[in-house]
Every structure is written in structure tokens, then in C-alpha cells.
N, C-alpha and C. Protein backbone atom coordinates (compact mmCIF):
# COMPACT_ATOMS: atom_id res chain seq x y z
N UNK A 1 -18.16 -11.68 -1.32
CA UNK A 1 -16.82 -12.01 -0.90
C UNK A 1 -15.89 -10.84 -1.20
N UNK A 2 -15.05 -10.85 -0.46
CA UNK A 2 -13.75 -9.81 -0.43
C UNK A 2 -12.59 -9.77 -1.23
N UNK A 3 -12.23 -9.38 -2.54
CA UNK A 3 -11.13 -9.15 -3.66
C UNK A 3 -10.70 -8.18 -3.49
N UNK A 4 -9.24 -8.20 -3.09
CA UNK A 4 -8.32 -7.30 -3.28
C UNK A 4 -7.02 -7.26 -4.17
N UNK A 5 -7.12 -6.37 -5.19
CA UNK A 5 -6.29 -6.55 -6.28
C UNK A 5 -5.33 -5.93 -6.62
N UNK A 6 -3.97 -6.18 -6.60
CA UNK A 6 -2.91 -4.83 -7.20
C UNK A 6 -2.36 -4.93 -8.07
N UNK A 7 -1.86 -3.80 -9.03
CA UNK A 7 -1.40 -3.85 -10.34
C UNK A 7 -0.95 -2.72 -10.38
N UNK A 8 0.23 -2.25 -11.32
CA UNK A 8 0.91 -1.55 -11.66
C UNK A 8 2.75 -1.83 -11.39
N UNK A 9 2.97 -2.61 -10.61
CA UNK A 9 4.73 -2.88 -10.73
C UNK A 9 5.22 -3.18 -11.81
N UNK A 10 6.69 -2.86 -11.65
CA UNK A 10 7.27 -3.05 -12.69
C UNK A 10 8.79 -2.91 -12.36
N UNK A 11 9.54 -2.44 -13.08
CA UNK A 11 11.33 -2.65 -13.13
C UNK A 11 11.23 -1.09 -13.82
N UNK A 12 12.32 -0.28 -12.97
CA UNK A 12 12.56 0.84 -12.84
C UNK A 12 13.53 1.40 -12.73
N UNK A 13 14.04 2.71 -12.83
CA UNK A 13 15.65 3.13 -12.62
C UNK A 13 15.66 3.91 -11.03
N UNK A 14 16.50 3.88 -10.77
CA UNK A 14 16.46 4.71 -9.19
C UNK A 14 16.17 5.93 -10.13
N UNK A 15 15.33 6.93 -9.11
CA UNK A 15 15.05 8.67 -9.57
C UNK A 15 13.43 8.40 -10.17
N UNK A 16 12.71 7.06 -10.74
CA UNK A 16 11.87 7.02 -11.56
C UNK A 16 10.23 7.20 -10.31
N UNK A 17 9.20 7.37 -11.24
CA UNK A 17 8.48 6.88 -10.31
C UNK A 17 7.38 5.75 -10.31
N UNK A 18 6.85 5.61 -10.00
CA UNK A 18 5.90 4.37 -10.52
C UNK A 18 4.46 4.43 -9.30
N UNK A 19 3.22 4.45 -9.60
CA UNK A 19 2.24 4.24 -9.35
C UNK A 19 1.76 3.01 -9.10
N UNK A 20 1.10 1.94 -7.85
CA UNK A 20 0.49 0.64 -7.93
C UNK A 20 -1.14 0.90 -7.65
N UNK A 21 -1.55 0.35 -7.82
CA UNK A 21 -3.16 0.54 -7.55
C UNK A 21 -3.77 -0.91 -7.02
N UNK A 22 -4.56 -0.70 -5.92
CA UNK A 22 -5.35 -1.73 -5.30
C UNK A 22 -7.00 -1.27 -5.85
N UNK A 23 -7.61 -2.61 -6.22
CA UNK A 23 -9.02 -2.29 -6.78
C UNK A 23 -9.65 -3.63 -5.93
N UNK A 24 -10.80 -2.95 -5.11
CA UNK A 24 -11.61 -4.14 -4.20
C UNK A 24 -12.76 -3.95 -4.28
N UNK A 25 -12.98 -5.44 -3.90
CA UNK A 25 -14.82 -5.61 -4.47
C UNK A 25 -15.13 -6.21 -3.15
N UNK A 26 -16.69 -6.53 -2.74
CA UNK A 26 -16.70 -6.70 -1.47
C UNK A 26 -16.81 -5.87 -0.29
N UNK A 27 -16.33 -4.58 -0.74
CA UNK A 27 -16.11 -3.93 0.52
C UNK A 27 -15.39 -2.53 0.40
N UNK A 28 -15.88 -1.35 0.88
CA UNK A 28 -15.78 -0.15 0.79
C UNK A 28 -14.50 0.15 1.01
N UNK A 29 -13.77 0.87 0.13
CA UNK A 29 -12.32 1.88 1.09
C UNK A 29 -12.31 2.73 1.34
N UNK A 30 -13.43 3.55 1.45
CA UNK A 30 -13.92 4.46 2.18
C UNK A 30 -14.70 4.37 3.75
N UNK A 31 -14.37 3.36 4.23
CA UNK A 31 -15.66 2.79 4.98
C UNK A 31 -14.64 1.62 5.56
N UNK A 32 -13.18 1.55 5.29
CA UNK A 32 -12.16 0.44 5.76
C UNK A 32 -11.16 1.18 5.49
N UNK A 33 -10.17 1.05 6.78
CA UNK A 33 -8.84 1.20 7.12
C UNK A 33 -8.15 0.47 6.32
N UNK A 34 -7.17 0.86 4.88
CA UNK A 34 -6.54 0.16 4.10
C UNK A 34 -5.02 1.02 4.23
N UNK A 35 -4.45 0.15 3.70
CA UNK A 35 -2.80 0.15 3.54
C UNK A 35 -2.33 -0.22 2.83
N UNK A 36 -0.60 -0.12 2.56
CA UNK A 36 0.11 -0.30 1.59
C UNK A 36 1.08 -1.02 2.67
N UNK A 37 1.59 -2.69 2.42
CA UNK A 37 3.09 -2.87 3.04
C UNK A 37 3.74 -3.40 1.89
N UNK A 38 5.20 -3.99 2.07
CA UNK A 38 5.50 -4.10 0.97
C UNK A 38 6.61 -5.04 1.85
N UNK A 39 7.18 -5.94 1.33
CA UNK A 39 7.96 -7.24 2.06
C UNK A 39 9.02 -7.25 0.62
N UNK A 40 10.24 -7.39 0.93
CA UNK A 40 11.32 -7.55 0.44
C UNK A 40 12.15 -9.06 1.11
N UNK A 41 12.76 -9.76 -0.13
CA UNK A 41 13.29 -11.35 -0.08
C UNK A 41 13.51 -11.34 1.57
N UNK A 42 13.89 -12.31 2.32
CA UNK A 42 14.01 -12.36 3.80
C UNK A 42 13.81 -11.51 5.24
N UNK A 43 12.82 -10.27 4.45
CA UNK A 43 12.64 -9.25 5.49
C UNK A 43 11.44 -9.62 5.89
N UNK A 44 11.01 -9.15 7.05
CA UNK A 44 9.58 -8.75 7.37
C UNK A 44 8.82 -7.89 6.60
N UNK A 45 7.19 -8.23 6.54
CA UNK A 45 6.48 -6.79 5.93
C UNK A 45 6.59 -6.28 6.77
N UNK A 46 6.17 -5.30 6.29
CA UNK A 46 6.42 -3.82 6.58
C UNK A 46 5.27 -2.44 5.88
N UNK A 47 4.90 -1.54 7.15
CA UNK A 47 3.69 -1.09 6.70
C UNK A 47 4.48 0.08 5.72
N UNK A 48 3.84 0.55 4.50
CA UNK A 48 4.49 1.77 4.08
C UNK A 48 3.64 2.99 4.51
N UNK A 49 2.18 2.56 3.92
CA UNK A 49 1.48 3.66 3.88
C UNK A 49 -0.02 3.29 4.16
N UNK A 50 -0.49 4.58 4.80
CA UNK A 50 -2.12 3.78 4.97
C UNK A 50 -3.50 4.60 5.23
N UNK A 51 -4.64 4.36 5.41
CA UNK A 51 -5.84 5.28 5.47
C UNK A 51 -6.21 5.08 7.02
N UNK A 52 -6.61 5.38 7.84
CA UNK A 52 -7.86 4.86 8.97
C UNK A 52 -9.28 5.52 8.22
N UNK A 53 -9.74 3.86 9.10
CA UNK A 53 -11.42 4.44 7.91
C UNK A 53 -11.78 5.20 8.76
N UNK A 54 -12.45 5.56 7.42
CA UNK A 54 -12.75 7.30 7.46
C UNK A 54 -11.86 8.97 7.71
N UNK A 55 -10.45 8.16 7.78
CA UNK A 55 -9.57 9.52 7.57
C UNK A 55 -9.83 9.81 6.50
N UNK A 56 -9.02 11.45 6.34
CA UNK A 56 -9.36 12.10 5.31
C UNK A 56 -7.81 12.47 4.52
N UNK A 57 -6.97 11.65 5.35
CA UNK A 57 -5.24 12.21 4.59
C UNK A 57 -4.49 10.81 5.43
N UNK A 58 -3.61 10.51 4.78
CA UNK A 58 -2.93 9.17 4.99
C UNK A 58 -1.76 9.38 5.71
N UNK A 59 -1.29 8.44 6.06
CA UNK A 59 -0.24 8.38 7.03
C UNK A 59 1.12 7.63 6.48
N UNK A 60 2.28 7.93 6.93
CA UNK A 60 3.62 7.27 5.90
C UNK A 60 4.40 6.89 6.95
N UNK A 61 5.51 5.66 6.59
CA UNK A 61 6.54 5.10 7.46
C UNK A 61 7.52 6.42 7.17
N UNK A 62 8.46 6.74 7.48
CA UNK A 62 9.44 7.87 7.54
C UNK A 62 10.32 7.42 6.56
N UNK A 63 10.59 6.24 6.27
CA UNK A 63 11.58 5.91 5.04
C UNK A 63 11.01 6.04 3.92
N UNK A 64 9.61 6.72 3.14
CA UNK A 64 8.85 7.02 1.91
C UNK A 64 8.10 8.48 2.17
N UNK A 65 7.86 9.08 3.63
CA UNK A 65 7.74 10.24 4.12
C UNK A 65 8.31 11.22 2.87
N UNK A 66 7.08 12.18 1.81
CA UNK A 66 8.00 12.74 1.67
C UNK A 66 8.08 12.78 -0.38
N UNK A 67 8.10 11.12 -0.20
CA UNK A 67 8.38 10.85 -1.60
C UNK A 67 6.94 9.72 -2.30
N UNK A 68 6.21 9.16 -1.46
CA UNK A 68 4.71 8.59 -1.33
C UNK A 68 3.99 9.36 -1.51
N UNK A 69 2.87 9.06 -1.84
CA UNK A 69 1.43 9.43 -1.55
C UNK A 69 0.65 8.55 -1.75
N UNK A 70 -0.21 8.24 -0.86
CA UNK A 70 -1.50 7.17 -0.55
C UNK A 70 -2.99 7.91 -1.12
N UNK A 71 -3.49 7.40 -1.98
CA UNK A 71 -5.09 8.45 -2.04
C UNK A 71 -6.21 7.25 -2.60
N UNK A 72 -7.25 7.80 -2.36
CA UNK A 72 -8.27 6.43 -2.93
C UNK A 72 -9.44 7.12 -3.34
N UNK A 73 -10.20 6.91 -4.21
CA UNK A 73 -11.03 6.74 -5.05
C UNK A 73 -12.02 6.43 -5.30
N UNK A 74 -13.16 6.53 -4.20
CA UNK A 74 -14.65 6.28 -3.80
C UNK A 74 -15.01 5.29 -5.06
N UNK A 75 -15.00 6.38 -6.17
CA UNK A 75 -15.75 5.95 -7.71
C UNK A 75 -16.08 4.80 -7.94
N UNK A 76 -13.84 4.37 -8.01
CA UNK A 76 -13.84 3.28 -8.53
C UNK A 76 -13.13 2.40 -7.12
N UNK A 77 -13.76 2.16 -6.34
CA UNK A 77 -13.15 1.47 -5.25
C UNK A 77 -11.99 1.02 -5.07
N UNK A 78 -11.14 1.88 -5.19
CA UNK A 78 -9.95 1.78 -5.00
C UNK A 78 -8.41 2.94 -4.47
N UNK A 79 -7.48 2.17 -4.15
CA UNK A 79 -6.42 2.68 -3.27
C UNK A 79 -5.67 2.85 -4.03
N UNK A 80 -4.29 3.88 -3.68
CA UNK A 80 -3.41 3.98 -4.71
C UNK A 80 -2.10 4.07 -4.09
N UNK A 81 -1.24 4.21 -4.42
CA UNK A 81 0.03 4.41 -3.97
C UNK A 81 1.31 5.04 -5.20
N UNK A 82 1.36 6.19 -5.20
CA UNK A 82 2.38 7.39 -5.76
C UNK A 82 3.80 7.15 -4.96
N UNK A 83 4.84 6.18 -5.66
CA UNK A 83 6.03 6.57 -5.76
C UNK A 83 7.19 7.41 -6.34
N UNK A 84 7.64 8.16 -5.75
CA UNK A 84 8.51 8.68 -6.55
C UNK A 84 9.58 9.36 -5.76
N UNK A 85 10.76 9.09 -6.61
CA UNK A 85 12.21 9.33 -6.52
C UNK A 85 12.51 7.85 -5.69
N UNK A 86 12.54 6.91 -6.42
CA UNK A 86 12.69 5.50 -6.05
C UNK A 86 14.17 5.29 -6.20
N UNK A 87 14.44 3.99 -5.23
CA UNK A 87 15.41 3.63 -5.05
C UNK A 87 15.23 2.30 -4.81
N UNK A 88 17.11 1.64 -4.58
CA UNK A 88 16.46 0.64 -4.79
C UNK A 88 16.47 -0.27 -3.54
N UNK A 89 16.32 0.82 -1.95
CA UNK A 89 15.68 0.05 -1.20
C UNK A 89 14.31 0.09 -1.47
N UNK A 90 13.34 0.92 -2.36
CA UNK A 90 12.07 0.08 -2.25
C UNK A 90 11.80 -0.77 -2.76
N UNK A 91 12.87 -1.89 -3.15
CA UNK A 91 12.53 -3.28 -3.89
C UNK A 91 11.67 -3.80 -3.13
N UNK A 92 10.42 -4.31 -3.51
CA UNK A 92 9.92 -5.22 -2.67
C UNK A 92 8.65 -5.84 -3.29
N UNK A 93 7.78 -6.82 -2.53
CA UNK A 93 6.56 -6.80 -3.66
C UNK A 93 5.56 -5.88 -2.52
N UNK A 94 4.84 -5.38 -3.06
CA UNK A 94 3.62 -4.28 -2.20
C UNK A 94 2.40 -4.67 -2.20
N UNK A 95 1.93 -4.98 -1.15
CA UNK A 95 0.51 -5.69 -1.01
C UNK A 95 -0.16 -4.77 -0.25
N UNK A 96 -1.65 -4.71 -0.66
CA UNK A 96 -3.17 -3.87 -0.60
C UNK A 96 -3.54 -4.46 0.74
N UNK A 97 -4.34 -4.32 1.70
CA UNK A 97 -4.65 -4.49 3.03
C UNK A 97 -5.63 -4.09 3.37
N UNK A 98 -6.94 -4.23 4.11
CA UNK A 98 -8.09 -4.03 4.54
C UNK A 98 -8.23 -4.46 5.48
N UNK A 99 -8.46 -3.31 6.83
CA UNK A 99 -9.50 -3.90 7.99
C UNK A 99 -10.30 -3.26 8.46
N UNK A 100 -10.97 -3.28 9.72
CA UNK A 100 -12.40 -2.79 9.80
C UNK A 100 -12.02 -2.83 11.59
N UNK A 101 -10.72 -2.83 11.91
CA UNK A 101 -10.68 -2.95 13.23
C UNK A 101 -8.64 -2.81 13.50
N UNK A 102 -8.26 -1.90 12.54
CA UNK A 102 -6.93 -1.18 12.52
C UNK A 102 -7.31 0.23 13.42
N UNK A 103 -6.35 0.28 14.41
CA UNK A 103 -6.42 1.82 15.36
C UNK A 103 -4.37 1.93 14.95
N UNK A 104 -4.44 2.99 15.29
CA UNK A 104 -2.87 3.77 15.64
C UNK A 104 -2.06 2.66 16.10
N UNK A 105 -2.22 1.77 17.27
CA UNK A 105 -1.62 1.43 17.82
C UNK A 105 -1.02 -0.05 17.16
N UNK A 106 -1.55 -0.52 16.81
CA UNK A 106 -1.55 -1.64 15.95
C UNK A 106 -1.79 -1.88 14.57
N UNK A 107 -1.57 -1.01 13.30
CA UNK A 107 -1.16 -0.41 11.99
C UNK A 107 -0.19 -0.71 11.89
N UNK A 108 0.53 -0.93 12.29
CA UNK A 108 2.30 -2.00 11.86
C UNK A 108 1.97 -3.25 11.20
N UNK A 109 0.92 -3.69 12.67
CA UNK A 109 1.06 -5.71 12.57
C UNK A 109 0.27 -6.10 11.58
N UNK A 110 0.54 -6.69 10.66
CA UNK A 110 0.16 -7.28 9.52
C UNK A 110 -1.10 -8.21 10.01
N UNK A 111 -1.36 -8.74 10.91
CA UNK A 111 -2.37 -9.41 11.65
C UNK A 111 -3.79 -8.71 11.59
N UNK A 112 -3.48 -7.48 12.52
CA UNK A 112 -4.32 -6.99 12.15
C UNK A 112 -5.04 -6.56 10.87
N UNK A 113 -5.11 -7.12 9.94
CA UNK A 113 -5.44 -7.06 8.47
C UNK A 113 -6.45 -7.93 8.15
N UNK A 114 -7.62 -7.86 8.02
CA UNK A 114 -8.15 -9.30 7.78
C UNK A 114 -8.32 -9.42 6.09
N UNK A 115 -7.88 -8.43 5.24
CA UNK A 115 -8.01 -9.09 3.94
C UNK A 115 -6.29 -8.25 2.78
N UNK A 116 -6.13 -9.37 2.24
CA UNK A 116 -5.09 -8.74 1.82
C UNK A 116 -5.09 -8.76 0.20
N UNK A 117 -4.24 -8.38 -0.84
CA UNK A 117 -3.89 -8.48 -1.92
C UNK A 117 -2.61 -9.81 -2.12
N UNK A 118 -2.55 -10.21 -3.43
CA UNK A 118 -1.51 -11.17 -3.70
C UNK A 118 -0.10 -10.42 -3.96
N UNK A 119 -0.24 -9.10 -3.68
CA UNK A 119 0.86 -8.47 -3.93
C UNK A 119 1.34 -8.19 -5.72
N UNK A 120 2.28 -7.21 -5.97
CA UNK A 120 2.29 -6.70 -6.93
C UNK A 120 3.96 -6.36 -6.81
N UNK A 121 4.88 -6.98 -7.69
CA UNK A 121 6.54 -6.50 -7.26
C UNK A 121 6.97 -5.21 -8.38
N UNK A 122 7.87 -4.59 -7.37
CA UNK A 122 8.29 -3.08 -7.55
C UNK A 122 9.99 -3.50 -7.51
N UNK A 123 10.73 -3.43 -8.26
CA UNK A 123 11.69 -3.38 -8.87
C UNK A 123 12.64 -2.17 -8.80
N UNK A 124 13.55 -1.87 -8.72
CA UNK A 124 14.20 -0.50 -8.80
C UNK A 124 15.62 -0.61 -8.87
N UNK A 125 16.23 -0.19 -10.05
CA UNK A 125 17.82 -0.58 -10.20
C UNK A 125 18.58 0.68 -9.95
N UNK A 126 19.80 0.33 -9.70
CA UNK A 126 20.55 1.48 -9.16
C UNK A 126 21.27 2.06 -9.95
């Protein structure tokens, strides 16, 4: 079966940075198109950041362009996500994502996802 796990949020100052980490069992992230979205109180998710399986360098929404980094970790099966110079629009909680049938065109829609994380909340005061 498929576990996807995230950890590392927390409560932060704007300027800080903070690291989350997705750890999955079940199933390769090297070998699956994974992502980072992150959903804030009454918004839509929203993709931040993400792999296509078997890319070799990740891809960013333009509002973390810059100040992100996405990287993963064969070893220990797992995804990561490098914030920094936070603010406090990235309040949100940030959930881990896996599919096996994500292309370009459809990497937004949360649908396309067939396994997700319970999410992990990221905090950031002004």
C-alpha cells in the first residue's frame, strides 16, 4: 500500500526559511511524478512545486520561483521542499502528491494525483 508522509512545518518569521519533507512507502519517487501544493483557509490548492517522473530538475509556480527548491532522495524515498525568504503569503498547509500519469498539461489539477499526504502546516508571521 501507498504512504505518503510530511513533516517539518512549523511557525516562522517572514525572511526565515523552513524545509518540509515527504517520506513514501509503496512506491518509488524516482519512478513517480510527485509534487508539492499547499491550500490556504478558503482558497483552492494550489500546485507549488514538482518532479515529472523521471525528470532530472523540478519545476516552480512563479510566486516561489526563485526562493523554493524541490529535490528528492532515491536513498531514503523521499521529496523535499526548501523554503526560503518566506512570507506570509506562504501560509498554508503543504501536501506531498504522487502520480504515475501527471504530463505538463494537467500538473495544476489536484485530480490528477492519485496519492496524497495529510498535509503538514507552514505558518509565517509578518
Amino acid at each position: 500500500q501507498v504512504l505518503l508522509s510530511e513533516s517539518g512545518g512549523g511557525l516562522v518569521q517572514a525572511g526565515d526559511s523552513l524545509t518540509v519533507s515527504c517520506t513514501a512507502s509503496g512506491l518509488s519517487v524516482g519512478r513517480n511524478s510527485m509534487a508539492w501544493f499547499r491550500q490556504a483557509p478558503g482558497k483552492e490548492r494550489e500546485l507549488v512545486a514538482g518532479f515529472f517522473r523521471g525528470g532530472s530538475s523540478g519545476y516552480y509556480d512563479d510566486s516561489v520561483k526563485g526562493r523554493f527548491t524541490i529535490s528528492r532522495d532515491s536513498t531514503k524515498n523521499a521529496v523535499y521542499l526548501q523554503m526560503n525568504s518566506l512570507n506570509p503569503d506562504d501560509t498554508a498547509a503543504y501536501y506531498c502528491a504522487a502520480s504515475g500519469r501527471v504530463i505538463s498539461s494537467n500538473r495544476w489539477n489536484p485530480t490528477a494525483y492519485e496519492y496524497w499526504g495529510q498535509g503538514t502546516q507552514v505558518t509565517v508571521s509578518s
